[in-house]
C-alpha atoms as a PDB file:
ATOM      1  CA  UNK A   1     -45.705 141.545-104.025  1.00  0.00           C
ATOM      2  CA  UNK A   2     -46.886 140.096-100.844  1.00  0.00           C
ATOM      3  CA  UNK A   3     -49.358 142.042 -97.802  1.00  0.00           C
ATOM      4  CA  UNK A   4     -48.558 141.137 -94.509  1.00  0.00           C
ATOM      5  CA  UNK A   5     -51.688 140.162 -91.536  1.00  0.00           C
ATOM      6  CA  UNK A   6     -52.440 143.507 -91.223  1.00  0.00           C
ATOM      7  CA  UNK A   7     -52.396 144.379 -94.946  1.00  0.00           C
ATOM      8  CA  UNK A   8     -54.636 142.177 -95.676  1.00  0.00           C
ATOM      9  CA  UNK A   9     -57.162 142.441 -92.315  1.00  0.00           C
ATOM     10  CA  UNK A  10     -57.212 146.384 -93.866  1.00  0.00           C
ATOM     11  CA  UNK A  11     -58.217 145.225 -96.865  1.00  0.00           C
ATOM     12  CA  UNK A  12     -60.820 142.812 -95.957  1.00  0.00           C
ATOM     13  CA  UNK A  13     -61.928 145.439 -93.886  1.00  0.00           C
ATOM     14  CA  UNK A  14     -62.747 147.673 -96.726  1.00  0.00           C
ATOM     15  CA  UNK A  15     -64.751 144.880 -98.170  1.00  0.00           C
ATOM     16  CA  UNK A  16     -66.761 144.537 -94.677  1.00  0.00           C
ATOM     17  CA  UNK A  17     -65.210 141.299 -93.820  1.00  0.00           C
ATOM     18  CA  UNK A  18     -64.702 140.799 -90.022  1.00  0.00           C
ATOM     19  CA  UNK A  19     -62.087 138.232 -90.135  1.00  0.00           C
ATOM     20  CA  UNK A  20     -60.045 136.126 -87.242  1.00  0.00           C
ATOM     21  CA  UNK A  21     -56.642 137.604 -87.298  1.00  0.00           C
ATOM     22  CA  UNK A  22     -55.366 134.040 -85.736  1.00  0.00           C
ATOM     23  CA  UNK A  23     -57.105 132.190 -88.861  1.00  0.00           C
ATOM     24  CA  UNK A  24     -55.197 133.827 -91.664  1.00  0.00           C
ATOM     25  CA  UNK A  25     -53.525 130.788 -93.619  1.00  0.00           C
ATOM     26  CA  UNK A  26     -51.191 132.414 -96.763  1.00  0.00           C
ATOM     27  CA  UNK A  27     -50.646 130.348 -99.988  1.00  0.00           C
ATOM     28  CA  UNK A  28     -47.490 131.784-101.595  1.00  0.00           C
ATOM     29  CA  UNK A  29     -47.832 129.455-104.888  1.00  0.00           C
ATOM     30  CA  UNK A  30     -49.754 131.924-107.403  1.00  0.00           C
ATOM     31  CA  UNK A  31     -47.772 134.093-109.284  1.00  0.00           C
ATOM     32  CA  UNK A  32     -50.273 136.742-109.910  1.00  0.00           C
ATOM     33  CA  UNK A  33     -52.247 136.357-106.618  1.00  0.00           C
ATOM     34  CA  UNK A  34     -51.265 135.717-103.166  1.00  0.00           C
ATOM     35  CA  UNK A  35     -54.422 133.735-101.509  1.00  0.00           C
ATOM     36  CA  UNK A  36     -55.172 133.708 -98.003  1.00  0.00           C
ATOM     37  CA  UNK A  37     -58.032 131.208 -96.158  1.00  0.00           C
ATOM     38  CA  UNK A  38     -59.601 132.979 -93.347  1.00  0.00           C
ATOM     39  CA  UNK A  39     -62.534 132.754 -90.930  1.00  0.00           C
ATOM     40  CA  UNK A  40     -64.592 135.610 -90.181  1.00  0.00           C
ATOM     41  CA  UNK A  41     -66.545 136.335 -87.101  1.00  0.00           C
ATOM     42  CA  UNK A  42     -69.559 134.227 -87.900  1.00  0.00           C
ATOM     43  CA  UNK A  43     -66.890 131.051 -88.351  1.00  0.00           C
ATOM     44  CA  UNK A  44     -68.114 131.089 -92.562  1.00  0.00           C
ATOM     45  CA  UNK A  45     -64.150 130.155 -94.323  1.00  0.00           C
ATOM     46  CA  UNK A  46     -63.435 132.078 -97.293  1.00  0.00           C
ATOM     47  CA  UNK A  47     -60.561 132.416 -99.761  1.00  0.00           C
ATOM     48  CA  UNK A  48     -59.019 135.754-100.187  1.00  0.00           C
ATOM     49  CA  UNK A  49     -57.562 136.712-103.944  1.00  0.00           C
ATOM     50  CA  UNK A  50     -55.721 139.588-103.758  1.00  0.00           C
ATOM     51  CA  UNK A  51     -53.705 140.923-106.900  1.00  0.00           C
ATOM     52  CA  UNK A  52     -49.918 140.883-107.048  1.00  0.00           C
ATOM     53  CA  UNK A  53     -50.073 143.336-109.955  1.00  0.00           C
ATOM     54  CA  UNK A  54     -52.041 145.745-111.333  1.00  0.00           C
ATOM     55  CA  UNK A  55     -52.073 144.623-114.656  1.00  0.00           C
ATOM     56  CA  UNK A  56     -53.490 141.289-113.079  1.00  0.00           C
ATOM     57  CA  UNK A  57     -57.356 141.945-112.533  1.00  0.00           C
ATOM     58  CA  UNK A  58     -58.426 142.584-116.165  1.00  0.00           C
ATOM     59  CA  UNK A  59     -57.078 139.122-117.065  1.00  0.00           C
ATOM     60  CA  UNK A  60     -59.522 137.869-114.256  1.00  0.00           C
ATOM     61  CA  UNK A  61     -63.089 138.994-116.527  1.00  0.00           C
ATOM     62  CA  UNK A  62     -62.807 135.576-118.624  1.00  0.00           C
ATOM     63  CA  UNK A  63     -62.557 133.836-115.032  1.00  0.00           C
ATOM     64  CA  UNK A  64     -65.307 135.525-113.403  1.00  0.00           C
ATOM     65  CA  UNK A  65     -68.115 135.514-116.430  1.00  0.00           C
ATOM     66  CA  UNK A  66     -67.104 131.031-116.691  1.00  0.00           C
ATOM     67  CA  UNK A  67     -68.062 130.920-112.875  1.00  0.00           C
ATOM     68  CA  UNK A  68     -71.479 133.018-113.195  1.00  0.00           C
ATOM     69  CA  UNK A  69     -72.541 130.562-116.645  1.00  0.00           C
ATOM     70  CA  UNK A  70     -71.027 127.375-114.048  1.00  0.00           C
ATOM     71  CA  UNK A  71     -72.763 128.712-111.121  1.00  0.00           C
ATOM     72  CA  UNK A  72     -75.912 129.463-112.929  1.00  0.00           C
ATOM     73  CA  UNK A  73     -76.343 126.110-114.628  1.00  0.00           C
ATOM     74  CA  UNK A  74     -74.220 123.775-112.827  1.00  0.00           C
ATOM     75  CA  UNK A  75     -74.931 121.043-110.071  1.00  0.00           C
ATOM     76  CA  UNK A  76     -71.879 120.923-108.751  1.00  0.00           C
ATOM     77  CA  UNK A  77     -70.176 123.653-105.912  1.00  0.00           C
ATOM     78  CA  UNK A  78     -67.660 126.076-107.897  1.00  0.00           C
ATOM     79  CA  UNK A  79     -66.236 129.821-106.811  1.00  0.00           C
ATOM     80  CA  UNK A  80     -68.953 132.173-106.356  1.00  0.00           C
ATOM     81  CA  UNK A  81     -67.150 135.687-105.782  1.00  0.00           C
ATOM     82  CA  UNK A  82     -68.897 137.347-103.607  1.00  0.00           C
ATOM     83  CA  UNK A  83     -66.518 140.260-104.013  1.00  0.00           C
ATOM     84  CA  UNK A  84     -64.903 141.610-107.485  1.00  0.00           C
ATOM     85  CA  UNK A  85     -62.857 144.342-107.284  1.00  0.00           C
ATOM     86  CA  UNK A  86     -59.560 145.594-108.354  1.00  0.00           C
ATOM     87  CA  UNK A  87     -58.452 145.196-104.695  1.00  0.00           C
ATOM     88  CA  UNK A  88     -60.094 141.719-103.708  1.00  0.00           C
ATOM     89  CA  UNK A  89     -61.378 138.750-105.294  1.00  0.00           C
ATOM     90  CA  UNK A  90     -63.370 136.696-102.468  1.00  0.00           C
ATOM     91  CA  UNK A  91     -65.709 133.963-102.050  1.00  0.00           C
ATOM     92  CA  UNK A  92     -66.590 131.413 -99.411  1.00  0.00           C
ATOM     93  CA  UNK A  93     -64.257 128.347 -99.201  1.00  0.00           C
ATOM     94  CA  UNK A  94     -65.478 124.981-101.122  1.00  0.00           C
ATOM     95  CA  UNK A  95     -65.940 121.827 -99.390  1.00  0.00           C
ATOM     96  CA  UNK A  96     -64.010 118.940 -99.454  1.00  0.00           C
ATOM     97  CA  UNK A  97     -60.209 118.458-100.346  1.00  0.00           C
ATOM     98  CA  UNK A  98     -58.620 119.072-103.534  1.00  0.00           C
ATOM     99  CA  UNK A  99     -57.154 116.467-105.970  1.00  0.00           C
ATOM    100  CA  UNK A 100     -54.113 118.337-105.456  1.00  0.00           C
ATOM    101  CA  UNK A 101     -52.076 122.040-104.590  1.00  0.00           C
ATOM    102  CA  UNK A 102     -48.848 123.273-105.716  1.00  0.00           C
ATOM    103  CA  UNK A 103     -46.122 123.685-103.153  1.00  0.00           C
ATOM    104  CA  UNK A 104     -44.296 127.315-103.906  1.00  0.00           C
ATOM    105  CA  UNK A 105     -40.638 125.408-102.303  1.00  0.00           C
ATOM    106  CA  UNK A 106     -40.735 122.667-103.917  1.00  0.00           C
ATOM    107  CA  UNK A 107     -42.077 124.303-107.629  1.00  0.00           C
ATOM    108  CA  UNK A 108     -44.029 121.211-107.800  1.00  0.00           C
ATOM    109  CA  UNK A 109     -47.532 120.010-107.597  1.00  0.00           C
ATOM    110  CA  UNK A 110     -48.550 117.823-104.529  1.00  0.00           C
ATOM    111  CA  UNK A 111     -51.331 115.587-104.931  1.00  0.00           C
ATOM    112  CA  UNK A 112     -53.599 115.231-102.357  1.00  0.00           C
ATOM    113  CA  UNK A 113     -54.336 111.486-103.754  1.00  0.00           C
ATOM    114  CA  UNK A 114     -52.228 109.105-104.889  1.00  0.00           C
ATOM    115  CA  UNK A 115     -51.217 109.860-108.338  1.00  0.00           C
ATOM    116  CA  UNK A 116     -49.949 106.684-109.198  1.00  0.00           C
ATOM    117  CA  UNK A 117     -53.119 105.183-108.255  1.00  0.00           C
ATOM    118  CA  UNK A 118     -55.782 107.009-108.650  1.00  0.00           C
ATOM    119  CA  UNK A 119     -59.248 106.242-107.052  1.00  0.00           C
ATOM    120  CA  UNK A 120     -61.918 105.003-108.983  1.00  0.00           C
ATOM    121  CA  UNK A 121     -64.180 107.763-107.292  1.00  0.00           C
ATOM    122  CA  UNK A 122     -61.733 110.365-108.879  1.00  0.00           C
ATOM    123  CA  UNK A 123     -62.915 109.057-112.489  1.00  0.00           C
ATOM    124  CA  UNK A 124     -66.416 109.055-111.841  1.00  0.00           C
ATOM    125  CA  UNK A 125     -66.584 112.637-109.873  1.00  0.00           C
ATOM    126  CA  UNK A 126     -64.296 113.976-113.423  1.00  0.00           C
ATOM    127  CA  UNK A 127     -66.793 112.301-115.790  1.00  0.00           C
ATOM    128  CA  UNK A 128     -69.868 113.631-113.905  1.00  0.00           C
ATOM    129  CA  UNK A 129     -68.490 117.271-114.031  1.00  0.00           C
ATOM    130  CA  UNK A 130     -67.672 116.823-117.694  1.00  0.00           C
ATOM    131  CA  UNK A 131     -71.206 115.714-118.328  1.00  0.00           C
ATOM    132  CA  UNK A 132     -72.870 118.904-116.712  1.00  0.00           C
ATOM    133  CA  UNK A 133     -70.670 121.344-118.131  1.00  0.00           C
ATOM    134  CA  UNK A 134     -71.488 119.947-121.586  1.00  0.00           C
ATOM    135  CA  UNK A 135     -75.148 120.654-120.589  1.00  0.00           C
ATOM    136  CA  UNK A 136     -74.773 124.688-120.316  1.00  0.00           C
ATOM    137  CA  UNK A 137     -76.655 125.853-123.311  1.00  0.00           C
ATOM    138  CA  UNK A 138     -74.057 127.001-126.116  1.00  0.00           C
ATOM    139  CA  UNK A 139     -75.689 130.368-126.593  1.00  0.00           C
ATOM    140  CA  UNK A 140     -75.323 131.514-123.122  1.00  0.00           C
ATOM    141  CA  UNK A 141     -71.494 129.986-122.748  1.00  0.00           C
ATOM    142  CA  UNK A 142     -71.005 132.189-125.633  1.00  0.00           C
ATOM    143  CA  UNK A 143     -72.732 135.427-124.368  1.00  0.00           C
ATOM    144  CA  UNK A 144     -70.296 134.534-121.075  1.00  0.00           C
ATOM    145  CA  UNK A 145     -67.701 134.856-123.584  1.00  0.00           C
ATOM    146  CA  UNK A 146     -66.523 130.855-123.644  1.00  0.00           C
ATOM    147  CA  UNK A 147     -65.647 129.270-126.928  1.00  0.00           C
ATOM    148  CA  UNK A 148     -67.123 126.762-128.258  1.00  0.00           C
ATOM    149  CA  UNK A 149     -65.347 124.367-130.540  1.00  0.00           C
ATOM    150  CA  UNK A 150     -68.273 122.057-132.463  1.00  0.00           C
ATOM    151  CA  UNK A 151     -68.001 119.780-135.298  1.00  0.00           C
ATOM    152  CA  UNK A 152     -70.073 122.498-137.416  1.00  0.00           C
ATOM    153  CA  UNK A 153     -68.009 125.406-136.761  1.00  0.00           C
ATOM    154  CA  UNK A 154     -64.731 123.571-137.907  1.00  0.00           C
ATOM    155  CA  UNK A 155     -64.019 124.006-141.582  1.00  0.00           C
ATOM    156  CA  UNK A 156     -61.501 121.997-143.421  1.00  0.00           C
ATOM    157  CA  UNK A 157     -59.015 125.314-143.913  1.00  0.00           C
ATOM    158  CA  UNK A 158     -59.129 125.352-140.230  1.00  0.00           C
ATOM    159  CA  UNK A 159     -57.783 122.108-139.911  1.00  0.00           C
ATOM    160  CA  UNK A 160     -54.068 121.557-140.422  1.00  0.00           C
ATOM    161  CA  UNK A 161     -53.669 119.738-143.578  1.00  0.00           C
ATOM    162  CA  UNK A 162     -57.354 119.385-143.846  1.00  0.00           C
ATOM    163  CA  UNK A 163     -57.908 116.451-140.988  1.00  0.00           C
ATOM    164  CA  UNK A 164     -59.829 116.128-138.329  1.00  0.00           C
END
């Protein structure tokens, strides 16, 4: 399923967002949510997540609690959902550009840098992210409902044919 401007200007309406009709920008490429970047009337960019399905949203709990522990504890900017509902997942637009988006046409994924060469920068940026994510206490990764997948918690009868 996919809302039309004014669908989706009704919707964001019921979520108090005053947004640019004229700045509505619709990414076809998710299969379970269409996403829209808008502007509202202060000029603030967000990115509107709005459900294909009904049976969609309750998948979107594991989602939403592994921002709050990465928002909480993080350095880095991630999704902060301002608005969680059945109707409307939104939150303001990130900066910079990402690595890479998949174009719904083609069925492919376009990177934004070259893929065959890939910038040192790139590397460094991944292994700094890694690092702080590591960081977020267990317990509370847990409580958010992430796994966690130590050395200690492996036995060797979870291991196929005993190895590591």
């Amino acid at each position: 399923m996919s809302y039309t401007k004014k669908e989706v200007l009704k919707i964001a309406d019921r979520h108090t967002f005053q947004l640019l009709e004229n700045s509505l920008v619709f990414n076809e490429s998710g299969l379970d949510f269409q996403v829209v970047f808008a502007k509202d009337q202060e000029g603030k960019e967000w990115v509107l997540r709005i459900p294909r399905w009904s049976d969609v949203f309750p998948r979107t709990k594991a989602e939403k609690n592994a921002l709050d522990i990465i928002n909480k504890y993080a350095e880095f900017e991630a999704p902060n959902w301002e608005v969680y509902t059945e109707e409307l997942i939104a939150y303001k637009q990130l900066r910079g550009v990402p690595a890479g988006t998949i174009d719904p046409e083609a069925q492919a994924y376009v990177f934004e840098i070259d893929e065959n060469n890939i910038p040192e920068g790139f590397y460094q940026s991944l292994g700094k992210i890694l690092a702080i994510l590591h960081r977020i206490p267990q317990k509370q990764a847990e409580e958010a409902g992430c796994r966690s997948n130590t050395r200690r918690s492996k036995t060797n009868h979870e291991r196929p044919n005993g190895c590591c």
